[in-house]
N, C-alpha and C. Protein backbone atom coordinates (compact mmCIF):
# COMPACT_ATOMS: atom_id res chain seq x y z
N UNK A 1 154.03 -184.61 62.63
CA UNK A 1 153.87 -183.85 61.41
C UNK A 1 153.21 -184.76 60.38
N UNK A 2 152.30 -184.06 59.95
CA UNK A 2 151.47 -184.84 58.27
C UNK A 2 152.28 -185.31 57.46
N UNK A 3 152.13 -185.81 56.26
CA UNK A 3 152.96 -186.44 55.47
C UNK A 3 152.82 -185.40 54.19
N UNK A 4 151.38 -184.65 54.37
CA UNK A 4 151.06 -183.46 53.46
C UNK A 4 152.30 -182.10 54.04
N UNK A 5 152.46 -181.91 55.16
CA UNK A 5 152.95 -180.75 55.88
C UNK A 5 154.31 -181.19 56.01
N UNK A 6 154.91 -182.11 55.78
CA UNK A 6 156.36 -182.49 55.51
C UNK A 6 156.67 -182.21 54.06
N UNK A 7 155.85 -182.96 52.80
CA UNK A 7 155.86 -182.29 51.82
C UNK A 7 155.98 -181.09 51.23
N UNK A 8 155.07 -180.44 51.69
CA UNK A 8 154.69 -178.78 51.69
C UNK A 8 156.22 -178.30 52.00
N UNK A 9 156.64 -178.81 53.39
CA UNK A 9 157.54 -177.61 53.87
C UNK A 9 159.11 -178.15 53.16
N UNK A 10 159.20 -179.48 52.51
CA UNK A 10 160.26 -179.74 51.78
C UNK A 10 160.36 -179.03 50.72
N UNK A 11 158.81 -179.01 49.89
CA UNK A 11 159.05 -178.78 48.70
C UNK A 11 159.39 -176.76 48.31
N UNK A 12 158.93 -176.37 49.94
CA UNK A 12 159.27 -174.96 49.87
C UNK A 12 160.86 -174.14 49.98
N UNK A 13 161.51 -175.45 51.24
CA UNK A 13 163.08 -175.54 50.70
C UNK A 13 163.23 -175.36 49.65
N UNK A 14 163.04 -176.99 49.16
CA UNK A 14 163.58 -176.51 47.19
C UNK A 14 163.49 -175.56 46.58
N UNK A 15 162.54 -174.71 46.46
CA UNK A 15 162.07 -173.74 46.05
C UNK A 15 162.85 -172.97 46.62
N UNK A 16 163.43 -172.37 47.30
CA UNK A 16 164.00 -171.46 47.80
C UNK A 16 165.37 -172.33 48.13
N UNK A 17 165.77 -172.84 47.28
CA UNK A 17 167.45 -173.42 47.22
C UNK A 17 168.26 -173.59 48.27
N UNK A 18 167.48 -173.88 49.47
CA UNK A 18 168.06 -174.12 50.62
C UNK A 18 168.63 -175.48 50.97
N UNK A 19 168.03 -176.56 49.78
CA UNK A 19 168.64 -178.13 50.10
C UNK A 19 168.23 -178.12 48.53
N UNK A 20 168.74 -179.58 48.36
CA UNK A 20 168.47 -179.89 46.88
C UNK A 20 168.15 -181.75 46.83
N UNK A 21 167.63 -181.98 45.95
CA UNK A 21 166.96 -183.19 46.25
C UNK A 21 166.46 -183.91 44.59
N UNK A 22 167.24 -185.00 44.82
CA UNK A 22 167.50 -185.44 43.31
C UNK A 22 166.32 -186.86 43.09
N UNK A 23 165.38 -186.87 44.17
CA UNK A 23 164.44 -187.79 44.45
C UNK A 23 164.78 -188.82 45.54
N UNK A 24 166.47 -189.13 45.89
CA UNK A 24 166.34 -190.05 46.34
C UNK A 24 167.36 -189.43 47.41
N UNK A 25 168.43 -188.45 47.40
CA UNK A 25 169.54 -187.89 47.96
C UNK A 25 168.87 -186.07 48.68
N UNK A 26 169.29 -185.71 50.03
CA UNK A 26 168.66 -184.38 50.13
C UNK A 26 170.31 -183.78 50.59
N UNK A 27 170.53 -182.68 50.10
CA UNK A 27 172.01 -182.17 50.35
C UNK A 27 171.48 -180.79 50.60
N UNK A 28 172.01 -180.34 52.02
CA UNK A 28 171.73 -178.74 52.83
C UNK A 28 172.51 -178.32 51.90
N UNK A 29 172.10 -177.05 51.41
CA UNK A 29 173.38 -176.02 50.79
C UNK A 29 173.49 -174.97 51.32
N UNK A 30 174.79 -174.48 51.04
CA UNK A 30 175.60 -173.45 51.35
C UNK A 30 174.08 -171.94 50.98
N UNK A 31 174.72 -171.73 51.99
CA UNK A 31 173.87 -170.05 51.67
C UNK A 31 175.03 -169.03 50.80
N UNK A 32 174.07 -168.48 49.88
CA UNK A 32 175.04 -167.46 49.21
C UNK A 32 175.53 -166.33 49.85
N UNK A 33 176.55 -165.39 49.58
CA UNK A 33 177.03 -164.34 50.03
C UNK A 33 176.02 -163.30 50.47
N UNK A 34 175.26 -163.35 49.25
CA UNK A 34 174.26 -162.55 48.65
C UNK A 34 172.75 -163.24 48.24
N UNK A 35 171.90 -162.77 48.48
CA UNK A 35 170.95 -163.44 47.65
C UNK A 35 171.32 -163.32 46.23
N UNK A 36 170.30 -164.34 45.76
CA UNK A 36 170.80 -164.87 43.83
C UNK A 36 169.60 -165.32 43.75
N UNK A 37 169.37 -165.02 42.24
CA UNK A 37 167.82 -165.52 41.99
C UNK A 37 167.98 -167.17 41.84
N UNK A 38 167.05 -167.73 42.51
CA UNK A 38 167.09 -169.59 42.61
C UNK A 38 167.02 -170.18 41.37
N UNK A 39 167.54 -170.84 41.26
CA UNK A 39 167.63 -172.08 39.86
C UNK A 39 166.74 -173.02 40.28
N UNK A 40 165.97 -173.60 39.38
CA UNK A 40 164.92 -174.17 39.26
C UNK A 40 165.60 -175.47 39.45
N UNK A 41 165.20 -176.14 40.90
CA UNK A 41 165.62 -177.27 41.17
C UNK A 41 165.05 -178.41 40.28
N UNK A 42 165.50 -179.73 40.60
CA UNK A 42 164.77 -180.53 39.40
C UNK A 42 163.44 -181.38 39.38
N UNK A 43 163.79 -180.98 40.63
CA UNK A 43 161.41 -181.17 41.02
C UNK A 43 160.75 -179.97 41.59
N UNK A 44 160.35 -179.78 40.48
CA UNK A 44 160.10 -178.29 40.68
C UNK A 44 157.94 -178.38 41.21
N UNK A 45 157.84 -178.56 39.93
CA UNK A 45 156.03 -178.83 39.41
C UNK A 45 155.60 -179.44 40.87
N UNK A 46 154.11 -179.35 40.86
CA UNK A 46 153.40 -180.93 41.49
C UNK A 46 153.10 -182.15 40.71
N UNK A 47 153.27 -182.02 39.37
CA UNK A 47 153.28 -183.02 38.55
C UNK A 47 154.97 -183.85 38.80
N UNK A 48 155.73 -183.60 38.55
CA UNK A 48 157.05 -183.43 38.87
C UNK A 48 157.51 -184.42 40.13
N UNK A 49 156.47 -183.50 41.48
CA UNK A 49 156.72 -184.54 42.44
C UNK A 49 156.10 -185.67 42.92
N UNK A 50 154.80 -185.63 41.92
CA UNK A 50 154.41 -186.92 41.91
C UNK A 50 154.66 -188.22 40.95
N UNK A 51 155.62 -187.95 39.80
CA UNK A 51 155.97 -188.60 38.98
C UNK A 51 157.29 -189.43 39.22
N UNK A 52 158.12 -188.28 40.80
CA UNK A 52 159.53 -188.83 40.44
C UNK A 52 160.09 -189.11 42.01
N UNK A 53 158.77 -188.44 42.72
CA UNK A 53 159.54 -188.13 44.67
C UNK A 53 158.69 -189.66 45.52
N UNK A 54 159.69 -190.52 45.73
CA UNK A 54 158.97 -191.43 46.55
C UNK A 54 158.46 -191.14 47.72
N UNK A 55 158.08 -189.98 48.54
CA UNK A 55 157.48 -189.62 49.21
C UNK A 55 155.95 -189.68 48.58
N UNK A 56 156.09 -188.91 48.00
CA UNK A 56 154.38 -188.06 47.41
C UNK A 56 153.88 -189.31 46.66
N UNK A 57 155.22 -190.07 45.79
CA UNK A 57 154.40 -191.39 44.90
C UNK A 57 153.56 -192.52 46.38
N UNK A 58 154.67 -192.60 47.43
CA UNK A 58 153.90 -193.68 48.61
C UNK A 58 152.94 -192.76 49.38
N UNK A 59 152.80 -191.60 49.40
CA UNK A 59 151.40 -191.03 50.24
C UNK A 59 150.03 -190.91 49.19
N UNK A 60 150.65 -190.80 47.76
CA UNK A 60 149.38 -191.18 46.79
C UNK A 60 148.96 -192.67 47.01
N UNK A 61 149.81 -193.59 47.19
CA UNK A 61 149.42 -195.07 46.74
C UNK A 61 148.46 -195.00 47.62
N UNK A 62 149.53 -194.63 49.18
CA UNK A 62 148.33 -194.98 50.81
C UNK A 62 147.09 -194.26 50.76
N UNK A 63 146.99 -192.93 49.88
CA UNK A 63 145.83 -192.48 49.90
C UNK A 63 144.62 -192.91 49.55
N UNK A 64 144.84 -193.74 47.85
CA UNK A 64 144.08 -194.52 47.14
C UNK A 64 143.95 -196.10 47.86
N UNK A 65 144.88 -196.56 48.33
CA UNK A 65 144.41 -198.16 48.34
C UNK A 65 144.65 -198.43 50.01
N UNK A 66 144.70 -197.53 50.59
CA UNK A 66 144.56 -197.54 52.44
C UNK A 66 145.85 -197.90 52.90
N UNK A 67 146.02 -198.00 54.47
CA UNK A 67 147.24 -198.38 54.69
C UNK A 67 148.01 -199.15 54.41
N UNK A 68 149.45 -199.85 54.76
CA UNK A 68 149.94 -200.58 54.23
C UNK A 68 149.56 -202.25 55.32
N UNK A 69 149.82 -202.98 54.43
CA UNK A 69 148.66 -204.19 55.26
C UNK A 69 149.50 -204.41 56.78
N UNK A 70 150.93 -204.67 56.90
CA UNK A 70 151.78 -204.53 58.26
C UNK A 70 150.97 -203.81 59.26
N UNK A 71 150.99 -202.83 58.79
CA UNK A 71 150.74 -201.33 59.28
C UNK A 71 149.30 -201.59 60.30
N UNK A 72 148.65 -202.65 60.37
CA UNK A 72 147.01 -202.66 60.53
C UNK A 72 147.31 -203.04 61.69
């Protein structure tokens, strides 16, 4: 899986309140009885998850300045 297509499909969880994710912690949640309209988790934006999710901040760095030097 991509590091774009892991993103994507995390950040669509959140969105749909299925886990919750405080940048550094991911906690499955409980499904409601009922559906309920979702509360706006706290990385919501794409600004958001690039300011605060060490995922998206280390796939920006690798994007701009290439792999990591180990890594070669």
């Amino acid at each position: 899986m991509t590091i774009e297509r892991y993103l994507e499909a995390r950040k669509a969880l959140i969105r749909k309140d299925l886990i919750a994710f405080d940048g550094t912690r991911f906690h499955v949640l409980s499904l409601p009885a009922r559906p309920l309209s979702p509360t706006p988790p706290a990385l919501q934006t794409d600004e958001d998850f690039e300011a605060d999710d060490p995922a998206t901040v280390r796939h920006l760095i690798q994007s701009t300045f290439g792999s990591h030097p180990s890594k070669r």
